[in-house]
Protein backbone atom coordinates (compact mmCIF):
# COMPACT_ATOMS: atom_id res chain seq x y z
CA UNK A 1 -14.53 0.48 -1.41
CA UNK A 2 -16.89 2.46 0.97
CA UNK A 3 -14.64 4.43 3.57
CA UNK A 4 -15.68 4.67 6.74
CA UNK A 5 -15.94 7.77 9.23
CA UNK A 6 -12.47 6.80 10.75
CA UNK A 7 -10.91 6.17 7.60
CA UNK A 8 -7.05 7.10 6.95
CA UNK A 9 -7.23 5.84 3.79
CA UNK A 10 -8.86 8.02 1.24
CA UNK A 11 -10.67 6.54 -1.69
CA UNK A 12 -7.82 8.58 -3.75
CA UNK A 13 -5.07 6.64 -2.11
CA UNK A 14 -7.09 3.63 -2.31
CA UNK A 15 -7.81 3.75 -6.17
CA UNK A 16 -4.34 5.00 -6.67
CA UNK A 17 -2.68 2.01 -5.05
CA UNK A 18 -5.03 -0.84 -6.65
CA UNK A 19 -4.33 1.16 -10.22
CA UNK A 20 -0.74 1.17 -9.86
CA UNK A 21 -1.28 -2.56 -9.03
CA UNK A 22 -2.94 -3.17 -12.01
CA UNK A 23 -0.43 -1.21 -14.34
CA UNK A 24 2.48 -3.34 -12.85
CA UNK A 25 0.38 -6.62 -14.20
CA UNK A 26 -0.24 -7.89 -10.44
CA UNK A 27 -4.00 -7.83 -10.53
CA UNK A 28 -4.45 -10.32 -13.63
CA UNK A 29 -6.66 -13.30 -13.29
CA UNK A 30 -8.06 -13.78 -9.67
CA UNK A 31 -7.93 -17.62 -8.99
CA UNK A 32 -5.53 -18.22 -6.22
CA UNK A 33 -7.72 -18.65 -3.41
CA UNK A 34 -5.67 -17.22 0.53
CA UNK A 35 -6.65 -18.50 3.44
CA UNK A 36 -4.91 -18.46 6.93
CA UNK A 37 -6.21 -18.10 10.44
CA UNK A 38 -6.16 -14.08 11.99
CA UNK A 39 -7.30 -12.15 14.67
CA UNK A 40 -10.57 -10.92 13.93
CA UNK A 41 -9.48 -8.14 16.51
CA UNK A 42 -6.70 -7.56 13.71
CA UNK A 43 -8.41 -7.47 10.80
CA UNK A 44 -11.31 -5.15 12.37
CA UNK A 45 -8.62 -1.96 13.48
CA UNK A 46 -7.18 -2.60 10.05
CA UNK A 47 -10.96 -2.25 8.40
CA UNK A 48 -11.34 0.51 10.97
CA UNK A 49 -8.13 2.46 10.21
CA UNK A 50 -8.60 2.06 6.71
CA UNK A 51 -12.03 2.24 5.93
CA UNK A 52 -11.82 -1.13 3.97
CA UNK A 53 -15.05 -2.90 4.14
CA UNK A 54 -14.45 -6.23 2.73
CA UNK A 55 -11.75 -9.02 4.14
CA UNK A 56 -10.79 -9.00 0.10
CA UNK A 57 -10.35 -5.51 -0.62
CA UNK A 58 -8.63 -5.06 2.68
CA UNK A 59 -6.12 -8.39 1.77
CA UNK A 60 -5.95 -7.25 -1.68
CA UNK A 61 -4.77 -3.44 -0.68
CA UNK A 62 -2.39 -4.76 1.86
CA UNK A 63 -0.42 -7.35 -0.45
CA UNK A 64 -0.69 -4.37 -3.72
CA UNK A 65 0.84 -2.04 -1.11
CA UNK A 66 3.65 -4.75 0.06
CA UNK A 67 4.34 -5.67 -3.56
CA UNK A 68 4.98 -2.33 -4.58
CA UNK A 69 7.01 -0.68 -1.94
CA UNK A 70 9.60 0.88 -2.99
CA UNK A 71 12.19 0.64 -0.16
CA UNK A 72 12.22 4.35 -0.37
CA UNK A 73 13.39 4.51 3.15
CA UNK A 74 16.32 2.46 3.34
CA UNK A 75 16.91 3.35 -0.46
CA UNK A 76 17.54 7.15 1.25
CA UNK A 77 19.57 6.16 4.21
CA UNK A 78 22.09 4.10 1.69
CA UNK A 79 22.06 7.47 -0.24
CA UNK A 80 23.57 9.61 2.38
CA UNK A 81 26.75 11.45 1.67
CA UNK A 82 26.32 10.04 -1.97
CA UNK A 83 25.43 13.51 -3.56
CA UNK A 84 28.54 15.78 -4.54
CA UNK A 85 28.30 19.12 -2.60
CA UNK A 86 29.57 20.97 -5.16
CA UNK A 87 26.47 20.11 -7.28
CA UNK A 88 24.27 23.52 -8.18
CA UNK A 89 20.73 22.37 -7.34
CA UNK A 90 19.27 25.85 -8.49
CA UNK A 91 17.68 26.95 -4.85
């Protein structure tokens, strides 16, 4: 992935992502084939925001990064008033 001068994704995040993708056994064998009709406005801000070059690398990162969330978000908010105030954190 070459990133581009308005780039919010670094390489770092990039590589990170697609690694963590691989580790969690979703980048095996590439033979399904995507297709589906999309904005080409859509898919340039994306390459533009990104830095992504390539319609694959730019699908691929997308779906790794929607396969791994981790809800961490509404995980949190579920979380709230969950933690015993008593409990010595050590600050």
């Amino acid at each position: 992935m070459k990133t581009g001068k308005f780039a919010a994704v670094s390489k770092a995040r990039f590589d990170a992502v697609m690694k963590a993708a691989e580790h969690s056994g979703l980048l095996g064998e590439k033979s399904k084939r995507i297709g589906g009709r999309i904005s080409p406005a859509l898919i340039e801000q994306a390459k533009k925001h990104t830095g992504i070059e390539t319609d694959t690398d730019l699908i691929e990162f997308a779906l790794a990064n929607v396969a791994l969330d981790d809800n961490f978000g509404s995980t949190f908010r579920k979380m709230q008033g969950t933690v015993d105030p008593d409990l010595k954190l050590g600050f």
